[in-house]
N, C-alpha and C. Protein backbone atom coordinates (compact mmCIF):
# COMPACT_ATOMS: atom_id res chain seq x y z
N UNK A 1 -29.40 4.98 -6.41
CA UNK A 1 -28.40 5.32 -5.42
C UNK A 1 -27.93 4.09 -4.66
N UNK A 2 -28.88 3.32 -4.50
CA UNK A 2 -28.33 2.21 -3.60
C UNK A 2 -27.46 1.16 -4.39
N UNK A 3 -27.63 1.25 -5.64
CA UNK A 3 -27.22 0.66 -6.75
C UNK A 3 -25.59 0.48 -6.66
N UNK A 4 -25.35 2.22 -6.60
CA UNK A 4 -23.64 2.80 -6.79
C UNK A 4 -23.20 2.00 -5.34
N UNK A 5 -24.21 2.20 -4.56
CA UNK A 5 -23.49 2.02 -2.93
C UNK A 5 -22.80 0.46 -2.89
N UNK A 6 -23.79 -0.01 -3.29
CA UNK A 6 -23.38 -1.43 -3.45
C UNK A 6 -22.02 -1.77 -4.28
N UNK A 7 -21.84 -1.53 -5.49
CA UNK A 7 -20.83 -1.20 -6.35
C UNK A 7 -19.84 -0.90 -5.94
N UNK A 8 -19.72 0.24 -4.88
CA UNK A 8 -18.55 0.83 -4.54
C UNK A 8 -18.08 -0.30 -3.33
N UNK A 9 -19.17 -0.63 -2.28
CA UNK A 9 -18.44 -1.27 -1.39
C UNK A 9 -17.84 -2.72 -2.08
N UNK A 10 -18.69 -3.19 -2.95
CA UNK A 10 -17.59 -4.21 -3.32
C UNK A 10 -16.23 -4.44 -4.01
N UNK A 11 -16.27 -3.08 -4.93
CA UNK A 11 -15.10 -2.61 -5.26
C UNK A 11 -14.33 -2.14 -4.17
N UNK A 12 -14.39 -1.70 -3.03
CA UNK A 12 -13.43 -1.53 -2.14
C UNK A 12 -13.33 -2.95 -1.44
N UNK A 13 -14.21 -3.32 -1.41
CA UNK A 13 -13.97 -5.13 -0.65
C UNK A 13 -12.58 -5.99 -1.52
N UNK A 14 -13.04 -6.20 -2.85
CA UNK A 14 -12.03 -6.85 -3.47
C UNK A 14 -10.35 -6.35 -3.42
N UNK A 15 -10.50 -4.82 -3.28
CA UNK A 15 -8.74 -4.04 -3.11
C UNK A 15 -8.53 -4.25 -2.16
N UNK A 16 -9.13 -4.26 -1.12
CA UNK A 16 -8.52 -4.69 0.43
C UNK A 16 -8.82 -5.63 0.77
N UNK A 17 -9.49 -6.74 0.41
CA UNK A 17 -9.44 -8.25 0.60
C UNK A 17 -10.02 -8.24 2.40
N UNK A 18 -10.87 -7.41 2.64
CA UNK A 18 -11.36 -7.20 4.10
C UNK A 18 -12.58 -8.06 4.29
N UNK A 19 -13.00 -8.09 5.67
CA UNK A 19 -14.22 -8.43 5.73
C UNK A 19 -14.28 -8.67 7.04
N UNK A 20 -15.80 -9.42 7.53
CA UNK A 20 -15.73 -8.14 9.16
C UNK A 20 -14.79 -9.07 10.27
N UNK A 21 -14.12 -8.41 10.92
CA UNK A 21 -12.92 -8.43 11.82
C UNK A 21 -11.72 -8.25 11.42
N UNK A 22 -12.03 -8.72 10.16
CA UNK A 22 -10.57 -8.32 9.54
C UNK A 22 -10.01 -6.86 9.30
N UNK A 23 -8.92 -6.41 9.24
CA UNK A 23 -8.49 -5.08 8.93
C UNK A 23 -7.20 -4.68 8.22
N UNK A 24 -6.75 -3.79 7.46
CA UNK A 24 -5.73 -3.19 7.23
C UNK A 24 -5.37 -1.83 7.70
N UNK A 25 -4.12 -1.98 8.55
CA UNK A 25 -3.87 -0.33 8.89
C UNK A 25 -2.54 0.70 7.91
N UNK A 26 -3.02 1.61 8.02
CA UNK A 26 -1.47 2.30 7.02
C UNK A 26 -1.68 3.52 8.33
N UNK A 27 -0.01 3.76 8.27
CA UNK A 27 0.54 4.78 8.97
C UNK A 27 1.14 5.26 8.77
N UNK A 28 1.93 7.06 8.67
CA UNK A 28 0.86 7.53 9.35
C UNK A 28 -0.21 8.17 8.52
N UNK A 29 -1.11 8.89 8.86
CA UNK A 29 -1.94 8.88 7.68
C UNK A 29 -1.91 10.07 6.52
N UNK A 30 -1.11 11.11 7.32
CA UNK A 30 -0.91 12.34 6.60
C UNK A 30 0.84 12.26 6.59
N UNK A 31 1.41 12.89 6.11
CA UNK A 31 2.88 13.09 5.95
C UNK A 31 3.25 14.65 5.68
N UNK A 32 4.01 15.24 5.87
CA UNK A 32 4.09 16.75 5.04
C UNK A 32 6.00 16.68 5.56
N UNK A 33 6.46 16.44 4.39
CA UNK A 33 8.16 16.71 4.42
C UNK A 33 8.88 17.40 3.85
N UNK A 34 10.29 17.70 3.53
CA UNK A 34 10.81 18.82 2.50
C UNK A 34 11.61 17.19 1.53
N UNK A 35 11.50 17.92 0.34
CA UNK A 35 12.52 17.42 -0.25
C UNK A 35 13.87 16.97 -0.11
N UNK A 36 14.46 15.67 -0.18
CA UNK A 36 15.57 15.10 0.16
C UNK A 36 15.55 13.91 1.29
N UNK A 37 14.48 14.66 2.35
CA UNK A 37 14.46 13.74 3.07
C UNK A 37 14.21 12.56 3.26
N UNK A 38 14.32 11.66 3.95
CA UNK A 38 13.66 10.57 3.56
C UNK A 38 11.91 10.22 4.55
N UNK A 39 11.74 8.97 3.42
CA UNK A 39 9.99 8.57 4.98
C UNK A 39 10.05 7.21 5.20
N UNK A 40 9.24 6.83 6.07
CA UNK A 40 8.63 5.60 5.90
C UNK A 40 6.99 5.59 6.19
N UNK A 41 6.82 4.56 5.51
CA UNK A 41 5.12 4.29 5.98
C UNK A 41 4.94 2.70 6.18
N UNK A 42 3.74 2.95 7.33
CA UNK A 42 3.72 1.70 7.78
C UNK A 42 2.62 0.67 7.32
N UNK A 43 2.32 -0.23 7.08
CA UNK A 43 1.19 -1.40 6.82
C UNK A 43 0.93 -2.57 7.94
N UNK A 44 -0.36 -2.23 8.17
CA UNK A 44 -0.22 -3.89 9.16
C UNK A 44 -1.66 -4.47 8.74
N UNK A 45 -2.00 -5.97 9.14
CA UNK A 45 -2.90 -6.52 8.67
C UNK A 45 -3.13 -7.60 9.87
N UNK A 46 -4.50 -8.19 10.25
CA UNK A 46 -4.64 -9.25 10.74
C UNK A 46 -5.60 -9.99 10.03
N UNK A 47 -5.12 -10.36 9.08
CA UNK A 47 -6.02 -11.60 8.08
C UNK A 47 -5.33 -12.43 8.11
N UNK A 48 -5.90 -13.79 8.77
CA UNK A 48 -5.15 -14.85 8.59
C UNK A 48 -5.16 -15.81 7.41
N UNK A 49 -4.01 -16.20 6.98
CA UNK A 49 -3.20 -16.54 5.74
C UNK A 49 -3.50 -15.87 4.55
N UNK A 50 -3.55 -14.25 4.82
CA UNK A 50 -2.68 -13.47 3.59
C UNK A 50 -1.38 -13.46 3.96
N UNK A 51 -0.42 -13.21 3.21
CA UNK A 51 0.88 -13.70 2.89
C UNK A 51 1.63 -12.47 2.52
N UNK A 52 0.82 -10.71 1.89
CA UNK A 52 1.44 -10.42 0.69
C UNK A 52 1.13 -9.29 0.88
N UNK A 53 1.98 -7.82 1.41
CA UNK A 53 1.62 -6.42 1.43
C UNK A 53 2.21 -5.72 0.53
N UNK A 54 0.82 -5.29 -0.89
CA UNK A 54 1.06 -4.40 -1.79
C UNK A 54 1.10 -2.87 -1.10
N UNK A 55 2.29 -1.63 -1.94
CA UNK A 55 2.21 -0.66 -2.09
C UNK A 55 2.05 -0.20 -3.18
N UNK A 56 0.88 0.96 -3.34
CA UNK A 56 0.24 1.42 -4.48
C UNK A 56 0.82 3.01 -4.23
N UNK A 57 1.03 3.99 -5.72
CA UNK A 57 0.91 5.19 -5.16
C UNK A 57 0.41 5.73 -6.00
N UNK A 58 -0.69 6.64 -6.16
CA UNK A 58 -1.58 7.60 -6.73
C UNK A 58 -1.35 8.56 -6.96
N UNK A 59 -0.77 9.67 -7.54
CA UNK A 59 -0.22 10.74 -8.25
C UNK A 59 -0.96 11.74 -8.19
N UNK A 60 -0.67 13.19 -7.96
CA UNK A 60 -1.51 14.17 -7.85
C UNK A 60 -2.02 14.58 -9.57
N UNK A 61 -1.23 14.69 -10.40
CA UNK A 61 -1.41 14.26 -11.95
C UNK A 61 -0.94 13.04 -12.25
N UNK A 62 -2.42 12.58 -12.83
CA UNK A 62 -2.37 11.16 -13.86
C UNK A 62 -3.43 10.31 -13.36
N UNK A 63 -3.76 9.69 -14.16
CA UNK A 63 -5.12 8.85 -13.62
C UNK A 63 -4.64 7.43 -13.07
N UNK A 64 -5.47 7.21 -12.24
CA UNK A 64 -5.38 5.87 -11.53
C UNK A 64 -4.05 5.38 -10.71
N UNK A 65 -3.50 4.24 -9.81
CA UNK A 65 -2.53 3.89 -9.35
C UNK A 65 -1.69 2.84 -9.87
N UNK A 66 -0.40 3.29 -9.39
CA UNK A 66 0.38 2.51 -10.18
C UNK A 66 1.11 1.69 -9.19
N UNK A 67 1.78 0.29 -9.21
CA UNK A 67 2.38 -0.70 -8.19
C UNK A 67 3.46 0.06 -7.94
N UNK A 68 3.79 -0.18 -6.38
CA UNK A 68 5.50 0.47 -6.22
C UNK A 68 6.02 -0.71 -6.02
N UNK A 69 5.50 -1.72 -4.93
CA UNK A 69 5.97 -2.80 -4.47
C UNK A 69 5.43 -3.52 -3.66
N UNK A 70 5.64 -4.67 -3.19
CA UNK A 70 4.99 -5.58 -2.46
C UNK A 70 5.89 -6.49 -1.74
N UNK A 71 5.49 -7.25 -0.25
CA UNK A 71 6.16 -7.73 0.28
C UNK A 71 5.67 -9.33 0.22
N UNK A 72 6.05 -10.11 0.08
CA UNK A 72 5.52 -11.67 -0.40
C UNK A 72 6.33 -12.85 0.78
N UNK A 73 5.29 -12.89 2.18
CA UNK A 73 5.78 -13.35 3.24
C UNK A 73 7.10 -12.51 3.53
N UNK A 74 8.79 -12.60 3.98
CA UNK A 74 9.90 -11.49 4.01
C UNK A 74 10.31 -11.37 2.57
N UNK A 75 9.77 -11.67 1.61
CA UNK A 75 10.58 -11.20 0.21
C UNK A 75 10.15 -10.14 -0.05
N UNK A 76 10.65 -9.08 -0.50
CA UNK A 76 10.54 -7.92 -1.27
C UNK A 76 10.76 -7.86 -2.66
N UNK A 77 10.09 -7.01 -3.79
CA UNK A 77 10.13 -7.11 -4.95
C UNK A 77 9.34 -5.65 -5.27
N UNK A 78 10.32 -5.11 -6.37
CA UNK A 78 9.88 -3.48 -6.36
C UNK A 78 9.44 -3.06 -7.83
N UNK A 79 9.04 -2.32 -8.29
CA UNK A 79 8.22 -1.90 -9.31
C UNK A 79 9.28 -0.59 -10.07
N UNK A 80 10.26 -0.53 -10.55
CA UNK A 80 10.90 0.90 -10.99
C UNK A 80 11.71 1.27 -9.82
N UNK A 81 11.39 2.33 -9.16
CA UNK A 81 11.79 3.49 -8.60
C UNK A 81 12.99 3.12 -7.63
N UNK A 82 14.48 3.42 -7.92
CA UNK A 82 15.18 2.83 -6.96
C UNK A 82 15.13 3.62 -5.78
N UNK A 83 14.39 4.85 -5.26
CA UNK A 83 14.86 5.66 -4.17
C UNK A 83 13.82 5.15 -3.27
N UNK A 84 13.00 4.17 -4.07
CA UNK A 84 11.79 3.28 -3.39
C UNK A 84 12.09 1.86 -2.75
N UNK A 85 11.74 2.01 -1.21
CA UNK A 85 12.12 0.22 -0.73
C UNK A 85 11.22 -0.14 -0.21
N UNK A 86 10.68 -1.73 -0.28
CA UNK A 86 9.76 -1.92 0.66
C UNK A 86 10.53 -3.19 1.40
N UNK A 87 9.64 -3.81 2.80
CA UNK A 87 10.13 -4.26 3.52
C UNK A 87 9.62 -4.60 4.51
N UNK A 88 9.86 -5.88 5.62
CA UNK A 88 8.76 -6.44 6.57
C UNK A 88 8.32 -7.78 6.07
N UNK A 89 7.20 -8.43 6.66
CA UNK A 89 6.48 -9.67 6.70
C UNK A 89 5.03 -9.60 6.02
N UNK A 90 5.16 -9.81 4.65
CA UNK A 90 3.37 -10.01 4.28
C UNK A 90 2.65 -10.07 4.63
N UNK A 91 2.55 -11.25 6.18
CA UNK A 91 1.77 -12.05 7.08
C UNK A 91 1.29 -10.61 8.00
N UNK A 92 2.23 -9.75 8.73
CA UNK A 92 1.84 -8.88 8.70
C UNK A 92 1.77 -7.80 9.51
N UNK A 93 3.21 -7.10 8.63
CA UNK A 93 3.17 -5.75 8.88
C UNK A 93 4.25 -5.67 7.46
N UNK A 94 4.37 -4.51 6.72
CA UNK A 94 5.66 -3.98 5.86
C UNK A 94 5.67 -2.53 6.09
N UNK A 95 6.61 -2.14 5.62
CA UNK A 95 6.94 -0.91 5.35
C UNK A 95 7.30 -0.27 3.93
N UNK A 96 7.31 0.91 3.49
CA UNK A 96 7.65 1.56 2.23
C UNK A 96 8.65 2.50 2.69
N UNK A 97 9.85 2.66 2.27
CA UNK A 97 10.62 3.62 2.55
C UNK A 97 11.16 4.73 1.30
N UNK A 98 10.95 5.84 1.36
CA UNK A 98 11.48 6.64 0.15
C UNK A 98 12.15 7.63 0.61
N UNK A 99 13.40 7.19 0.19
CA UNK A 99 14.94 8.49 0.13
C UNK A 99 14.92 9.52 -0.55
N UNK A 100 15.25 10.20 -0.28
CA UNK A 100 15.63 11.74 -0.91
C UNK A 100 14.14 11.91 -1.33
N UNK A 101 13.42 12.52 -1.08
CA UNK A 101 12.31 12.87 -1.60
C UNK A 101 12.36 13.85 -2.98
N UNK A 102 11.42 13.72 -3.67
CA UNK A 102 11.87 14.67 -4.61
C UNK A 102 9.83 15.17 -4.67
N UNK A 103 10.00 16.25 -5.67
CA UNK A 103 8.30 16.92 -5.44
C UNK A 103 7.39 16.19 -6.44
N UNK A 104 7.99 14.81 -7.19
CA UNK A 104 7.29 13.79 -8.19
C UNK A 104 6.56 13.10 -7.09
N UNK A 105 7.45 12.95 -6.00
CA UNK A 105 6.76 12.03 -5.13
C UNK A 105 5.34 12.26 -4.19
N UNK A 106 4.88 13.49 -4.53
CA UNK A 106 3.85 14.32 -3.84
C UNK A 106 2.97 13.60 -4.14
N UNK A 107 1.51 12.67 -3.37
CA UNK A 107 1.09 11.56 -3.96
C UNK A 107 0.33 10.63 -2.58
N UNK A 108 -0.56 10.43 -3.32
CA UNK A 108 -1.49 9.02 -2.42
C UNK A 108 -0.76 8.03 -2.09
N UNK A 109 -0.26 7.26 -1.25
CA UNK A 109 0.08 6.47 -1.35
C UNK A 109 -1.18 4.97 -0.13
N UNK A 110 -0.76 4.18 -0.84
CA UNK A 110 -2.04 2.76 -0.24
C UNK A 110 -1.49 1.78 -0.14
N UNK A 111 -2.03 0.94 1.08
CA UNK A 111 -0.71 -0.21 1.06
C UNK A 111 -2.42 -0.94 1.23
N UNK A 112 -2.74 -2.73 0.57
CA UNK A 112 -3.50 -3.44 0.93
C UNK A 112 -3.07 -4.89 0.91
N UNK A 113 -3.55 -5.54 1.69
CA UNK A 113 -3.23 -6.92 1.80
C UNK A 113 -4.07 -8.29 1.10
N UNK A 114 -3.09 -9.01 0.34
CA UNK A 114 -3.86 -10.19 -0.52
C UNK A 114 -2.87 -11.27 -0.11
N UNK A 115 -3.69 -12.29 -0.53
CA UNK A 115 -3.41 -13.49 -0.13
C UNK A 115 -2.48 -14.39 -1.83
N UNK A 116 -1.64 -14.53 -1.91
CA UNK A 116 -0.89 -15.32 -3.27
C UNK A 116 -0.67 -16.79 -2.54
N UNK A 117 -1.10 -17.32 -3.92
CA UNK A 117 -1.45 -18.16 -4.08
C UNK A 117 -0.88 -19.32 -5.20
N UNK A 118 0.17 -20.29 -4.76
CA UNK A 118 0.93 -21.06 -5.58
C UNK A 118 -0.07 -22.35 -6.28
């Protein structure tokens, strides 16, 4: 048992690039909307010199998560979905915005912060 414990926290260490004082926040934490509308969600981080806020979203069917987008210091760069935007400062805070909702979009969504590296 202590085995998995270990395992898991480092696997969550490496996706969120955390460690102690450091943090990532997503907001808000629950959502419940109708179709069409639009959202946003929020990301903030105080790790100093990460640079780079990924959005992930997790699907109620299908395994594992897939990239939506990421913010790279103010650049934005998106993964597919045009009703999908992201947006903000890597360093740290972004946002994810999705228009018109549709019921595909029903779904985990995770924003975590890494540091890129030229």
């Amino acid at each position: 048992m202590i085995r998995r414990l270990g395992a898991f926290t480092i696997i969550l260490y490496s996706l969120t690039g955390l460690s102690f004082g450091n943090s990532v926040h997503q907001s808000p934490s629950t959502l419940l909307n109708h179709t069409g509308e639009s959202v946003q969600l929020r990301c903030s981080h105080n790790i100093p010199s990460y640079n780079t806020i990924l959005w992930y979203q997790q699907p109620q069917q299908g395994n594992g998560m897939k990239l939506i987008g990421r913010v790279y210091f103010t650049n934005p760069e998106m993964e597919g979905e045009k009703r999908f935007n992201v947006s903000g400062d890597g360093e740290r805070q972004a946002f994810l915005h999705i228009n018109k909702l549709a019921s595909t979009d029903s779904a985990v969504y995770l924003c975590a912060a890494w540091i890129t590296q030229c």
